[in-house]
PDB file of N, CA and C in Angstrom:
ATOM      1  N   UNK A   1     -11.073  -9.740 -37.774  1.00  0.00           N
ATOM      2  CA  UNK A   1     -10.596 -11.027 -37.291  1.00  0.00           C
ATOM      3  C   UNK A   1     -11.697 -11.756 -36.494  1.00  0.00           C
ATOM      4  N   UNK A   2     -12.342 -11.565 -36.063  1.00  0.00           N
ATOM      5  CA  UNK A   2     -13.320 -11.484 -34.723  1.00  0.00           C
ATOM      6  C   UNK A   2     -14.716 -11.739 -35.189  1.00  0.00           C
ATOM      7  N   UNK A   3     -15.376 -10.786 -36.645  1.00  0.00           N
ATOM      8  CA  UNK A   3     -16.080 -11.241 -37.432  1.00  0.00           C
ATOM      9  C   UNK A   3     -17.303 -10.572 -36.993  1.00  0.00           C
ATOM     10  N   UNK A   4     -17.352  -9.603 -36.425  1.00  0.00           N
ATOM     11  CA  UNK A   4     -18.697  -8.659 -35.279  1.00  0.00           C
ATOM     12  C   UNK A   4     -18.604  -7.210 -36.228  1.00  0.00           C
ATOM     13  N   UNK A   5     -18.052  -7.087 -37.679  1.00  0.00           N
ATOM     14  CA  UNK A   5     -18.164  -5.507 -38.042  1.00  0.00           C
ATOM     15  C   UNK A   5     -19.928  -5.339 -38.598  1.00  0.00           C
ATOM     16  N   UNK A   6     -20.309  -6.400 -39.316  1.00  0.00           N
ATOM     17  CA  UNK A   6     -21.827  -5.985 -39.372  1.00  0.00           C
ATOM     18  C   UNK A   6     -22.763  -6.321 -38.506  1.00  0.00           C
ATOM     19  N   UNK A   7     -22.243  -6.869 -37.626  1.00  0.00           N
ATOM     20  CA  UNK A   7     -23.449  -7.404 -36.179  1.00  0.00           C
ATOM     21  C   UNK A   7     -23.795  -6.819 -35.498  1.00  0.00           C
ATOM     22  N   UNK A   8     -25.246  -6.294 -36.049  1.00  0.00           N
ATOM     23  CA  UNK A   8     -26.179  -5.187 -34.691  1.00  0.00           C
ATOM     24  C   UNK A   8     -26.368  -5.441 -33.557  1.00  0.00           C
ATOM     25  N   UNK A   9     -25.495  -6.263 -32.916  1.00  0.00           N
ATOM     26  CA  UNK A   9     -25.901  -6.424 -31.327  1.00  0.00           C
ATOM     27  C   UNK A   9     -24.978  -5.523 -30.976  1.00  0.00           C
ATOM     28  N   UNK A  10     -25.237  -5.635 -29.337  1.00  0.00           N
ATOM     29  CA  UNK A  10     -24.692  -5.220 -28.172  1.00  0.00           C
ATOM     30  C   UNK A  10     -23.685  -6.009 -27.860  1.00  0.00           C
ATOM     31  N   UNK A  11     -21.980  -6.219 -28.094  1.00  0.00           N
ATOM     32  CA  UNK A  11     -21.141  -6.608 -27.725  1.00  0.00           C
ATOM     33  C   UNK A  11     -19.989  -6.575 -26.747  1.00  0.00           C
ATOM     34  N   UNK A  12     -19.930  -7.150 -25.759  1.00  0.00           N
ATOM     35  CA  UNK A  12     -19.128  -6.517 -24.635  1.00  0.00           C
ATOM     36  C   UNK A  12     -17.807  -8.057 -24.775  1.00  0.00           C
ATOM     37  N   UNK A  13     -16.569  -7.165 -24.771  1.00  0.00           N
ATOM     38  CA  UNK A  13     -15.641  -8.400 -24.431  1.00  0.00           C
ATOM     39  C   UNK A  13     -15.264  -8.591 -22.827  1.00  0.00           C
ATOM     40  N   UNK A  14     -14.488  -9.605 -22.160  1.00  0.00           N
ATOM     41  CA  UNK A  14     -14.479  -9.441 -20.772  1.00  0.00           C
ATOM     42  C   UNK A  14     -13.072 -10.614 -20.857  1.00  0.00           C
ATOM     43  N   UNK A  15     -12.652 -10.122 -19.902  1.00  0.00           N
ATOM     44  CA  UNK A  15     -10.967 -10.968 -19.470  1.00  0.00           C
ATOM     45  C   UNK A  15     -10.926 -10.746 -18.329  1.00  0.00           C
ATOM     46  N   UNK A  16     -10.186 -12.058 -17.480  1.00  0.00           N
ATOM     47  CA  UNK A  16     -10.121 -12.115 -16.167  1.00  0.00           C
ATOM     48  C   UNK A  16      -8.544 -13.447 -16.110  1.00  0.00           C
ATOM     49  N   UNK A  17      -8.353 -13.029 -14.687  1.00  0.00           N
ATOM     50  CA  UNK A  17      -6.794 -13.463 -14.148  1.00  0.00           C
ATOM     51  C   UNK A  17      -6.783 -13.840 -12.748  1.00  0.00           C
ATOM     52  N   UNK A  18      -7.237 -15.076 -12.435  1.00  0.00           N
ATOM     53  CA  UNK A  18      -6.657 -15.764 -11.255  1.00  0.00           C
ATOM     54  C   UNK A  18      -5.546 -16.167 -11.387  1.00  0.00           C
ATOM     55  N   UNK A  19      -4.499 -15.455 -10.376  1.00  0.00           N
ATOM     56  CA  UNK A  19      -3.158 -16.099 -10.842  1.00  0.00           C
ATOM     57  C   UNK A  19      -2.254 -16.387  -9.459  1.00  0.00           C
ATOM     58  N   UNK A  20      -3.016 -17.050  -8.780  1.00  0.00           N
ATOM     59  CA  UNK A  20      -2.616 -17.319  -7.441  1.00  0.00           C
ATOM     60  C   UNK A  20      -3.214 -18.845  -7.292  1.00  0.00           C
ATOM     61  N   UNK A  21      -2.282 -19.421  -7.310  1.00  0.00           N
ATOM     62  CA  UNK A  21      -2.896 -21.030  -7.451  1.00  0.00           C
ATOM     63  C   UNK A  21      -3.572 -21.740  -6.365  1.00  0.00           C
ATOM     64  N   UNK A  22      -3.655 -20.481  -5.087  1.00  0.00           N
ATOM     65  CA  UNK A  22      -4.091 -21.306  -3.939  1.00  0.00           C
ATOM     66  C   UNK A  22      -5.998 -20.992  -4.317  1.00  0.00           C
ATOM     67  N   UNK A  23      -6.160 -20.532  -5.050  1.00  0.00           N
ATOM     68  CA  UNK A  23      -7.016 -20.048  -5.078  1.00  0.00           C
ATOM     69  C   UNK A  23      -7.829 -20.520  -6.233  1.00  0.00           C
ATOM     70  N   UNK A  24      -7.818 -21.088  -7.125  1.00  0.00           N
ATOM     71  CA  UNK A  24      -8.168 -22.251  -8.382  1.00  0.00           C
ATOM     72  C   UNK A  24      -8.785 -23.282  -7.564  1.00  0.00           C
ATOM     73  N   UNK A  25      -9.780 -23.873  -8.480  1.00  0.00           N
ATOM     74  CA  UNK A  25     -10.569 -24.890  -7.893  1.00  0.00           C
ATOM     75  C   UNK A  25     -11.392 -24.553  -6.874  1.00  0.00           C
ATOM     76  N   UNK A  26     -12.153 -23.502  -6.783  1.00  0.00           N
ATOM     77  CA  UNK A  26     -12.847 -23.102  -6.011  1.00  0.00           C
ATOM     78  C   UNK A  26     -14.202 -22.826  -6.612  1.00  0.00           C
ATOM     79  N   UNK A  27     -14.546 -22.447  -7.598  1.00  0.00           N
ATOM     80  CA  UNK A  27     -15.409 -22.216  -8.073  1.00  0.00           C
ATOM     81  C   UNK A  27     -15.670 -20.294  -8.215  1.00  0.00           C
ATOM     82  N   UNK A  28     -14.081 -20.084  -7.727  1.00  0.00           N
ATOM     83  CA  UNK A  28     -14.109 -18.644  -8.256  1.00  0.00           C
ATOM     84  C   UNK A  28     -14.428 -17.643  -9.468  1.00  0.00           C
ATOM     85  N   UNK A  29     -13.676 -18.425 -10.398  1.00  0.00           N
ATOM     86  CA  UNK A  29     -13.684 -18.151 -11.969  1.00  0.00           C
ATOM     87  C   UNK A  29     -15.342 -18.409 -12.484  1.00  0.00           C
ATOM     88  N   UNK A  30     -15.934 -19.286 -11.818  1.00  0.00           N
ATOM     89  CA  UNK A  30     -17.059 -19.500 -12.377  1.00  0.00           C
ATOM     90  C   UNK A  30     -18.062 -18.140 -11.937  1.00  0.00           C
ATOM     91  N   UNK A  31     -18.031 -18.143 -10.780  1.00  0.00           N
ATOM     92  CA  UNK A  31     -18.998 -17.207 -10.148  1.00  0.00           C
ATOM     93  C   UNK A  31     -18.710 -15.637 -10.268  1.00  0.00           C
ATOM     94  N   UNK A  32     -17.620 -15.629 -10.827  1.00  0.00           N
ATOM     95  CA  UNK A  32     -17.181 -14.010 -11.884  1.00  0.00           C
ATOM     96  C   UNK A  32     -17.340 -14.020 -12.939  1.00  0.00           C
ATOM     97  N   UNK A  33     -17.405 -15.146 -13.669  1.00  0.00           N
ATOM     98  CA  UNK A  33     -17.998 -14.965 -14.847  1.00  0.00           C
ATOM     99  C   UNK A  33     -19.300 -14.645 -14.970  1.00  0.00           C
ATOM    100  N   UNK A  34     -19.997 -16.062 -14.609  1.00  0.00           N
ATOM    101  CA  UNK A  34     -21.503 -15.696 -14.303  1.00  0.00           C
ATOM    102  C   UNK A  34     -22.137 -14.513 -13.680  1.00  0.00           C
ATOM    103  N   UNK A  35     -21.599 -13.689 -12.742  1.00  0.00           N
ATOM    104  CA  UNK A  35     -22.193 -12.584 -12.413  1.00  0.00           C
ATOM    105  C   UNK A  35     -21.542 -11.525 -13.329  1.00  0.00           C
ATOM    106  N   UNK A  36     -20.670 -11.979 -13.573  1.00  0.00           N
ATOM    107  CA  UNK A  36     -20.225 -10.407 -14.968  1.00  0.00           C
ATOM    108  C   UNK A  36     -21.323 -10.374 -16.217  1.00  0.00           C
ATOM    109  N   UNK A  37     -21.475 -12.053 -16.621  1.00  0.00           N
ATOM    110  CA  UNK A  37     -22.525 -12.255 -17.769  1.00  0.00           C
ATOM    111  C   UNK A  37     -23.857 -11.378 -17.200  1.00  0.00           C
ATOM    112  N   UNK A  38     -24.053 -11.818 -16.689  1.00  0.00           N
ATOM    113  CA  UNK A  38     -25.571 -11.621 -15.913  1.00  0.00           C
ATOM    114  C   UNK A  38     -25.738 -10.396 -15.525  1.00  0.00           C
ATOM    115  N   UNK A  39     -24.747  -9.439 -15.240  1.00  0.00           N
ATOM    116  CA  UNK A  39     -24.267  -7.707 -15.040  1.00  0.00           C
ATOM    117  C   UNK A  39     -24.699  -7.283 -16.546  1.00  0.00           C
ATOM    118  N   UNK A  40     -23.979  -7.590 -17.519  1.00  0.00           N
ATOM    119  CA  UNK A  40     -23.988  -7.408 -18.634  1.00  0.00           C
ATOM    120  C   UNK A  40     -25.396  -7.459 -19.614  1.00  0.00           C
ATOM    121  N   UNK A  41     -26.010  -8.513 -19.435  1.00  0.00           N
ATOM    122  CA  UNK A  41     -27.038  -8.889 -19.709  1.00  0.00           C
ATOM    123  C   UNK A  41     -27.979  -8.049 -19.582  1.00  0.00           C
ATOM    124  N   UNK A  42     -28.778  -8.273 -18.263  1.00  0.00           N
ATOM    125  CA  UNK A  42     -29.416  -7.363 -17.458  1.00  0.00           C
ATOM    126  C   UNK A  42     -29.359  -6.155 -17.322  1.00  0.00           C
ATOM    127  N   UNK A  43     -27.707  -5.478 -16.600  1.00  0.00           N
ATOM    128  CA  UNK A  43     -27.721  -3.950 -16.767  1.00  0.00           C
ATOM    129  C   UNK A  43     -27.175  -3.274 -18.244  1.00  0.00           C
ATOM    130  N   UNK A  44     -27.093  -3.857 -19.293  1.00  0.00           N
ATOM    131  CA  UNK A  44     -26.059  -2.798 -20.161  1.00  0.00           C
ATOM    132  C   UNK A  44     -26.618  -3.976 -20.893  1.00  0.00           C
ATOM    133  N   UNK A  45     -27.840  -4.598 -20.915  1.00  0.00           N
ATOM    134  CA  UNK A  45     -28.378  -5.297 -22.627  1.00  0.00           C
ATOM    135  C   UNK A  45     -27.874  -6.014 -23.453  1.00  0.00           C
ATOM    136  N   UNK A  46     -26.383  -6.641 -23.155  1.00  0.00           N
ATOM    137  CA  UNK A  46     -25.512  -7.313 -24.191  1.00  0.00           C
ATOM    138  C   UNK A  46     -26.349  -8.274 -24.345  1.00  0.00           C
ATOM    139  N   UNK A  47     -26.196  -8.093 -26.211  1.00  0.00           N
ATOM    140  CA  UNK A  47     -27.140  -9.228 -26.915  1.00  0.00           C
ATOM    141  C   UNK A  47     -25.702 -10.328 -26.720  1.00  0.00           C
ATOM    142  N   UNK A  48     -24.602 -10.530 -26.607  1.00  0.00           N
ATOM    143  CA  UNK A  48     -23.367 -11.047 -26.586  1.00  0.00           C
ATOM    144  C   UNK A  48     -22.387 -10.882 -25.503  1.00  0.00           C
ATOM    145  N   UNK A  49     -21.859 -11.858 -25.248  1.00  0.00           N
ATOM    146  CA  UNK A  49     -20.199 -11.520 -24.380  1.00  0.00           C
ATOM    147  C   UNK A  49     -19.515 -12.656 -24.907  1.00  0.00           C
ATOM    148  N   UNK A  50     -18.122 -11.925 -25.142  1.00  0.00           N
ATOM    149  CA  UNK A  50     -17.365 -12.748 -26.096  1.00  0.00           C
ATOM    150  C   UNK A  50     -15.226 -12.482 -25.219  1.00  0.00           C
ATOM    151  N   UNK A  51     -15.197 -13.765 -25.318  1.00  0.00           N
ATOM    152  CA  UNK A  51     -13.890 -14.006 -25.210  1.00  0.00           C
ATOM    153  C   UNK A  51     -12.607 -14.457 -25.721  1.00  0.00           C
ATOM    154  N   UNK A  52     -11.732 -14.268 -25.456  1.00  0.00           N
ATOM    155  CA  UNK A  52     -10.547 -15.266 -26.766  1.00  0.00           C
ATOM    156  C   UNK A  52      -9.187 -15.962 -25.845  1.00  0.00           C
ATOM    157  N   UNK A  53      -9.671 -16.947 -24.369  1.00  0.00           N
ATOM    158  CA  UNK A  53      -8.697 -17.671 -23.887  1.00  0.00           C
ATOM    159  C   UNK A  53      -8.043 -18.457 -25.455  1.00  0.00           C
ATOM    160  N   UNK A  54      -6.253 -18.508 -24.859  1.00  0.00           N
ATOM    161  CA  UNK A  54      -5.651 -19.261 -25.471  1.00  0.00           C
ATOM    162  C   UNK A  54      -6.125 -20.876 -25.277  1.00  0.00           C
ATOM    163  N   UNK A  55      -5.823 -21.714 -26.263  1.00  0.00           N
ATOM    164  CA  UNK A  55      -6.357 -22.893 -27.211  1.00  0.00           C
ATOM    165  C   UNK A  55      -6.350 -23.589 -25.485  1.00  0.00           C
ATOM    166  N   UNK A  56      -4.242 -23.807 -25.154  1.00  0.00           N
ATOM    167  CA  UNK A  56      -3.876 -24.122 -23.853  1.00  0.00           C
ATOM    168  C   UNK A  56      -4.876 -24.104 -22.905  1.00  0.00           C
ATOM    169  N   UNK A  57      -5.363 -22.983 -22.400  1.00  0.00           N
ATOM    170  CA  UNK A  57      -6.194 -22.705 -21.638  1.00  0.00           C
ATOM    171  C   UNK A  57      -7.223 -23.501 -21.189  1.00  0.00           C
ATOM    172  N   UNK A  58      -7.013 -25.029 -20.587  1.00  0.00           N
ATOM    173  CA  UNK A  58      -8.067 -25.702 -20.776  1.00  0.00           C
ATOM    174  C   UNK A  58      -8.662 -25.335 -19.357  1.00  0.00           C
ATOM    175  N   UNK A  59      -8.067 -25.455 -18.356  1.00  0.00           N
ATOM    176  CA  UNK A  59      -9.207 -25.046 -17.096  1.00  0.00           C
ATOM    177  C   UNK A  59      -9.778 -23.802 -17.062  1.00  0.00           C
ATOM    178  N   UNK A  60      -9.910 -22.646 -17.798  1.00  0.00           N
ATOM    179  CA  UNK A  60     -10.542 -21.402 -18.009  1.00  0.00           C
ATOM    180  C   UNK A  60     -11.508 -21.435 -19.126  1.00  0.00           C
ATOM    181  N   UNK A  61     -11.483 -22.169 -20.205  1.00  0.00           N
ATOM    182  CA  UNK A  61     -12.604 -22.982 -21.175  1.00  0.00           C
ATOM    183  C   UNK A  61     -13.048 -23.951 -20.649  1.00  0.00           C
ATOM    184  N   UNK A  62     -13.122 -24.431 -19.629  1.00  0.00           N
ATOM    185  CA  UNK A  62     -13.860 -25.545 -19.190  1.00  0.00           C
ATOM    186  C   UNK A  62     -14.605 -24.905 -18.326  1.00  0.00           C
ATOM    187  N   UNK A  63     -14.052 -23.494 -17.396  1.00  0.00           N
ATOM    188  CA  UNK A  63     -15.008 -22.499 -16.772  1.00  0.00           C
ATOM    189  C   UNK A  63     -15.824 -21.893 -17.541  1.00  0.00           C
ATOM    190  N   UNK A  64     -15.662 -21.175 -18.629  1.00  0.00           N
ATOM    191  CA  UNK A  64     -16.480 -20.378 -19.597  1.00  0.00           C
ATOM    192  C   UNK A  64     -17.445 -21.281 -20.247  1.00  0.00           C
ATOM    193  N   UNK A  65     -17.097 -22.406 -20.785  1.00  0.00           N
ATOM    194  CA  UNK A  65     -18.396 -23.121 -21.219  1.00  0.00           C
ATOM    195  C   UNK A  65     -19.139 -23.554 -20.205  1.00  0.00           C
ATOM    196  N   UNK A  66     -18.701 -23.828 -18.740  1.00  0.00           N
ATOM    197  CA  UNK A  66     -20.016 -23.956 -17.955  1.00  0.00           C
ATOM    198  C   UNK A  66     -20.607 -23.517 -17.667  1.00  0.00           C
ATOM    199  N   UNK A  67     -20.153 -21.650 -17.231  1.00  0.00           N
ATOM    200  CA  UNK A  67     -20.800 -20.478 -17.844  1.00  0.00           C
ATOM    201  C   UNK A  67     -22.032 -20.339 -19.033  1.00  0.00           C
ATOM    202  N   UNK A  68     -21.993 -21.470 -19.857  1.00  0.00           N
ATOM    203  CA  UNK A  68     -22.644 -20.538 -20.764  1.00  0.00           C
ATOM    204  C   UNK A  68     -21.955 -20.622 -22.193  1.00  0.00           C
ATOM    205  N   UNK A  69     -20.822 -20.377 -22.449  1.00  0.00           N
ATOM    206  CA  UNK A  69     -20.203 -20.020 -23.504  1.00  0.00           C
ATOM    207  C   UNK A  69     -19.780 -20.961 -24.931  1.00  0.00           C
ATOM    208  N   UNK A  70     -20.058 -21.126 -25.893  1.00  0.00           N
ATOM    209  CA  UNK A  70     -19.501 -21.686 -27.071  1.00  0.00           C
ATOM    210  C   UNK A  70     -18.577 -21.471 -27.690  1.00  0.00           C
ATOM    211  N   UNK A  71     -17.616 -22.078 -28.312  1.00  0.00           N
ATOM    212  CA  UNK A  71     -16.584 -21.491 -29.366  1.00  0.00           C
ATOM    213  C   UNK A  71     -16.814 -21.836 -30.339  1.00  0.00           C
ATOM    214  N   UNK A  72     -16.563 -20.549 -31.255  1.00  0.00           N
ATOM    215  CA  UNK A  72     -17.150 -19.971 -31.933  1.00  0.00           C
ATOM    216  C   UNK A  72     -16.064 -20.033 -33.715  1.00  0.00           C
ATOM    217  N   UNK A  73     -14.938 -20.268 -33.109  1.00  0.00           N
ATOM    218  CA  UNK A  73     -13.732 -19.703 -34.192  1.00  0.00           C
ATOM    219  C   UNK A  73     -12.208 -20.318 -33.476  1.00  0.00           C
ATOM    220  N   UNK A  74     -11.379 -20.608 -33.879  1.00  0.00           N
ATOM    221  CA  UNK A  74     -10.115 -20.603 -33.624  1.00  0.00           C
ATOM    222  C   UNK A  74      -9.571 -19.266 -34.149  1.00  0.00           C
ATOM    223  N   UNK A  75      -8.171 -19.028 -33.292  1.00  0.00           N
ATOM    224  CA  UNK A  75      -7.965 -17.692 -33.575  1.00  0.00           C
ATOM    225  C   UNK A  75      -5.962 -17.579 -33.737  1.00  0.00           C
ATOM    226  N   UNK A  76      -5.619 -18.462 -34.974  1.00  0.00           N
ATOM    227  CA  UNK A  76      -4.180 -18.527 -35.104  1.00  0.00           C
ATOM    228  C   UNK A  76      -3.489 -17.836 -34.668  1.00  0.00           C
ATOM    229  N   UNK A  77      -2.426 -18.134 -33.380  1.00  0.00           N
ATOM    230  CA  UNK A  77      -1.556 -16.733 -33.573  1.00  0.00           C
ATOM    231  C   UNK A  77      -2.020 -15.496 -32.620  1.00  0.00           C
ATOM    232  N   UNK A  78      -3.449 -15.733 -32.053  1.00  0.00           N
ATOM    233  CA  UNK A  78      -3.676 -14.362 -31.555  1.00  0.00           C
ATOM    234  C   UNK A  78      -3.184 -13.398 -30.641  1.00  0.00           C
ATOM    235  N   UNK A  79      -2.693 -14.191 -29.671  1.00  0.00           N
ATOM    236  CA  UNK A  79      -1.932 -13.378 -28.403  1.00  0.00           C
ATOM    237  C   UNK A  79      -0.677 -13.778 -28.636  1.00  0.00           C
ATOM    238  N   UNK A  80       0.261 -12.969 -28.089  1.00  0.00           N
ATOM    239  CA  UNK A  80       1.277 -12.907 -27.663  1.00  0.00           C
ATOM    240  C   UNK A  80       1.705 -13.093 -26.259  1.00  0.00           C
ATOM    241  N   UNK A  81       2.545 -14.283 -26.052  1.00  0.00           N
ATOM    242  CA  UNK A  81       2.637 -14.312 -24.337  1.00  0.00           C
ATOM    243  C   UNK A  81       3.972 -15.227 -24.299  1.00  0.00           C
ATOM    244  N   UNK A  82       4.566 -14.850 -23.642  1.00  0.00           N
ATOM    245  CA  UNK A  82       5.935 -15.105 -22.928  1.00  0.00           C
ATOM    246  C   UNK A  82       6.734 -14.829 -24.177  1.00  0.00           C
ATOM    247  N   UNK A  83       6.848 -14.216 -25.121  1.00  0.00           N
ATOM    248  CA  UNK A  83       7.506 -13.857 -26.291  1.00  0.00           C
ATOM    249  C   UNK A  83       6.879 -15.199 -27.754  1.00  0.00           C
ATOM    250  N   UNK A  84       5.741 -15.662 -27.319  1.00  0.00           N
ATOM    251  CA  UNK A  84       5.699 -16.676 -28.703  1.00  0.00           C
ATOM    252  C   UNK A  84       4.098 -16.096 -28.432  1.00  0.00           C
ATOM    253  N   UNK A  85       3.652 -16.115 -30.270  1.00  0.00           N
ATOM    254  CA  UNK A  85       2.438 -15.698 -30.467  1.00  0.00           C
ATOM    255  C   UNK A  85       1.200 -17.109 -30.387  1.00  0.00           C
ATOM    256  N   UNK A  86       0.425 -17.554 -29.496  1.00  0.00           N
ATOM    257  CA  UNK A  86      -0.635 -18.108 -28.963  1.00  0.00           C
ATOM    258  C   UNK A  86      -1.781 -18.291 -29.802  1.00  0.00           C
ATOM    259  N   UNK A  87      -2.027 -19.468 -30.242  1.00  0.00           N
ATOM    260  CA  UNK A  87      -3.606 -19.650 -30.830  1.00  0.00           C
ATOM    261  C   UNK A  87      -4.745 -19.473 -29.432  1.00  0.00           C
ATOM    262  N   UNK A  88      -5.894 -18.787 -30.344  1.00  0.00           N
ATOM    263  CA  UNK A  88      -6.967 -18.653 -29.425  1.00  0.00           C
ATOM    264  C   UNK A  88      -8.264 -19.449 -29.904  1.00  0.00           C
ATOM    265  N   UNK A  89      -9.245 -19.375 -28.947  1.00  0.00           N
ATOM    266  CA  UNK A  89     -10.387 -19.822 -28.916  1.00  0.00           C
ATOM    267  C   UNK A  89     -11.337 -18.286 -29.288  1.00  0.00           C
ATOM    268  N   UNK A  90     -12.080 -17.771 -30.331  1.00  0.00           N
ATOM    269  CA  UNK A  90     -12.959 -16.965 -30.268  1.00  0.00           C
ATOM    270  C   UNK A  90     -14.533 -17.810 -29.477  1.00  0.00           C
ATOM    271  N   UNK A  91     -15.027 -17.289 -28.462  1.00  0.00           N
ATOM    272  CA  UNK A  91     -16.207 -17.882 -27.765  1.00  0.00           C
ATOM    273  C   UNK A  91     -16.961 -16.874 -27.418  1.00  0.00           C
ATOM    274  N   UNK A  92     -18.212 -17.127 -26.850  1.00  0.00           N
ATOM    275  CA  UNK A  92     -19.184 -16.112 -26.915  1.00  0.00           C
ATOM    276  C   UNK A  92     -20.413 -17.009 -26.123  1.00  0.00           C
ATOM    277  N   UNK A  93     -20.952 -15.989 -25.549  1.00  0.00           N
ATOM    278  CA  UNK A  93     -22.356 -16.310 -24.718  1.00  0.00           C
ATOM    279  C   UNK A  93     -23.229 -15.340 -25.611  1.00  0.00           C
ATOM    280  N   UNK A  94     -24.624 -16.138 -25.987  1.00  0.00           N
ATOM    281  CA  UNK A  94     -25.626 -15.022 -26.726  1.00  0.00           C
ATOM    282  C   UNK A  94     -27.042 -15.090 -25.914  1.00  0.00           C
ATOM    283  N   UNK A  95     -27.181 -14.115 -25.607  1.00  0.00           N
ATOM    284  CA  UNK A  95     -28.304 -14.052 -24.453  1.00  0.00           C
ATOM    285  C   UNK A  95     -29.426 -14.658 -25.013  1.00  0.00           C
TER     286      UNK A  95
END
């Protein structure tokens, strides 16, 4: 689905959950991403880091691409959440 079975890189996926609204708009989400990328990168070589926020998800894709990140794929259907199955964004940072 994902499209990484013949790709010789180094692939790491990563998910994260601010879910306390006092706490959004801070520039939190950004500065965990970026230091997770940059963890990743640096210590453990990922030629890639790749994510799949839902489509919805616009203030967490608006964090990840400032991060760094492109999308890459739509992803019909992919998650499941509150009982209805969720289109995603496949995205990815390539070092």
């Amino acid at each position: 689905m994902y499209g990484y079975v013949d790709v010789p890189d180094i692939i790491y996926g990563i998910d994260q959950f601010i879910g306390e609204i006092e706490y959004w708009n801070r520039g939190i989400g950004t500065l965990l991403v970026k230091s997770m990328v940059e963890f990743l990168v640096e210590q453990k070589q990922a030629d890639r880091v790749v994510m799949d926020p839902q489509t919805s998800n616009k203030r967490a894709i608006r964090c990840y691409e400032k991060c760094g990140f492109e999308r890459v794929k739509l992803l019909p259907k992919n998650e499941l959440h509150e009982g209805e199955y969720r289109d995603c964004w496949l995205i990815e940072y390539i070092k």
